[in-house]
Protein backbone atom coordinates (compact mmCIF):
# COMPACT_ATOMS: atom_id res chain seq x y z
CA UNK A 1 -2.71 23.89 -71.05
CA UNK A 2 -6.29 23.60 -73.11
CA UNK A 3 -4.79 25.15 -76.00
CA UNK A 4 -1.59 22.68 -75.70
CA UNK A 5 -3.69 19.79 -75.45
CA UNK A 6 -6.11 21.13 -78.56
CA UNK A 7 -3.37 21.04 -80.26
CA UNK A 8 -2.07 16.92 -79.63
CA UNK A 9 -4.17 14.35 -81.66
CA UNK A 10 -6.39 12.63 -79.09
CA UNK A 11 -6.54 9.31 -81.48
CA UNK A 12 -4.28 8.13 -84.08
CA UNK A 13 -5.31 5.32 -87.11
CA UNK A 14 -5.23 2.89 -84.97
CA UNK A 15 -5.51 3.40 -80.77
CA UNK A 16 -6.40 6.29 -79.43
CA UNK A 17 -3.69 7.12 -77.06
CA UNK A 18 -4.75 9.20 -74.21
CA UNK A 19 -2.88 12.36 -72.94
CA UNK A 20 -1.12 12.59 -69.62
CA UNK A 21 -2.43 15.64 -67.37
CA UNK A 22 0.68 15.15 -65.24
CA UNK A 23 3.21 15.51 -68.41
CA UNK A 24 1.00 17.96 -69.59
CA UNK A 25 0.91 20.06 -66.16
CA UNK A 26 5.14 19.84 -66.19
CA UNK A 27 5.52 21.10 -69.45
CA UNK A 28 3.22 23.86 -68.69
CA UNK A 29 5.38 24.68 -65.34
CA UNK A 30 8.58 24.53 -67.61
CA UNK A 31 6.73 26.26 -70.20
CA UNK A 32 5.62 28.99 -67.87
CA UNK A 33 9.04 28.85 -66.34
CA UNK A 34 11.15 29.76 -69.84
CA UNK A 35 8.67 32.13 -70.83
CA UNK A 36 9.67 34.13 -67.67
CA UNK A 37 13.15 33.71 -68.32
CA UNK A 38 12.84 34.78 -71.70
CA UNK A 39 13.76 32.03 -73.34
CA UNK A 40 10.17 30.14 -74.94
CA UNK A 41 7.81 31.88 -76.39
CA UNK A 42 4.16 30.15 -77.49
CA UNK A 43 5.26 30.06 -80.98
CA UNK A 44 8.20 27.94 -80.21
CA UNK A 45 6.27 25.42 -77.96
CA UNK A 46 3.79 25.02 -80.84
CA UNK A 47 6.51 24.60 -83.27
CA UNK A 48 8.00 22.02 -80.71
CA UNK A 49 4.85 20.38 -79.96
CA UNK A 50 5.26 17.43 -82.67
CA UNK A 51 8.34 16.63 -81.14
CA UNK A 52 7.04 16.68 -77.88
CA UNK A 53 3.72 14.53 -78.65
CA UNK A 54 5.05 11.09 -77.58
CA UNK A 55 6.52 12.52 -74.27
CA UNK A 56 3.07 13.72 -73.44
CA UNK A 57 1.27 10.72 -74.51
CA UNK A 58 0.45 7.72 -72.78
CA UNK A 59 1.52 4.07 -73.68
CA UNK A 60 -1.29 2.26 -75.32
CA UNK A 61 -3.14 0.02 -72.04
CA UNK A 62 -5.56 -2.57 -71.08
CA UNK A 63 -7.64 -1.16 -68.68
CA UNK A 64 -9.51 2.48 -70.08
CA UNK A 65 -7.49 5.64 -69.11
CA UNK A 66 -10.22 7.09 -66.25
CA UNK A 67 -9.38 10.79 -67.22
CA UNK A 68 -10.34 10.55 -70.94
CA UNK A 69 -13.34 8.30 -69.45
CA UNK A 70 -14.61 11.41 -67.59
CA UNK A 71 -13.92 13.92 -70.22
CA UNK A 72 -15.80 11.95 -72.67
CA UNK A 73 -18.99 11.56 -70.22
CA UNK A 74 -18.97 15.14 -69.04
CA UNK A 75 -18.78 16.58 -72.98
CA UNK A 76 -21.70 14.01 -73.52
CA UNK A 77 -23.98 14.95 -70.23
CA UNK A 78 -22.89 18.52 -71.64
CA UNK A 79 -23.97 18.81 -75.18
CA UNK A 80 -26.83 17.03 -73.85
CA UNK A 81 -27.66 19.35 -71.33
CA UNK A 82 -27.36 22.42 -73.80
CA UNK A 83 -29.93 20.78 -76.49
CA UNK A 84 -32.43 20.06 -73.29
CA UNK A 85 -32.27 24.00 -72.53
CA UNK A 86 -32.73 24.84 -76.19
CA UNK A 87 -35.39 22.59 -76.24
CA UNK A 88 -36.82 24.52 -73.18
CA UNK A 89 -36.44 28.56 -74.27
């Protein structure tokens, strides 16, 4: 699911749209599911993927989407923590 969501845009020209882990998480189980059955392969999803983009993205809203909220703090507190223990060896 990383390498699906690498793939979607995480911000267009105008508002950033964030990505839904739920749609994301059902079109990995469907994903996973085909794959099994023979019928998707990885190249196909990726192929599929532009067509799939505003099914896995959310609706522009008010209120701040919580999950991109967190993901943006952790990546912060974690490229900061990385250039403290640099610093330190």
């Amino acid at each position: 699911m990383a390498e699906i969501r690498a793939y979607l845009p995480t911000g267009a020209l105008t508002v950033p749209r964030p990505v839904s882990s739920w749609f994301l998480t059902g079109l990995g189980l469907d994903t996973l599911r085909q794959q099994v059955q023979g019928t998707w392969s990885q190249a196909r999803l990726r192929v599929g993927l532009p067509r799939l983009r505003r099914f896995l993205m959310l609706t522009p809203r008010r209120r701040e989407h919580q999950e991109t909220a967190v993901r943006a703090w952790l990546t912060g507190h974690a490229s900061a923590w990385s250039s403290r223990e640099q610093k330190a060896a």
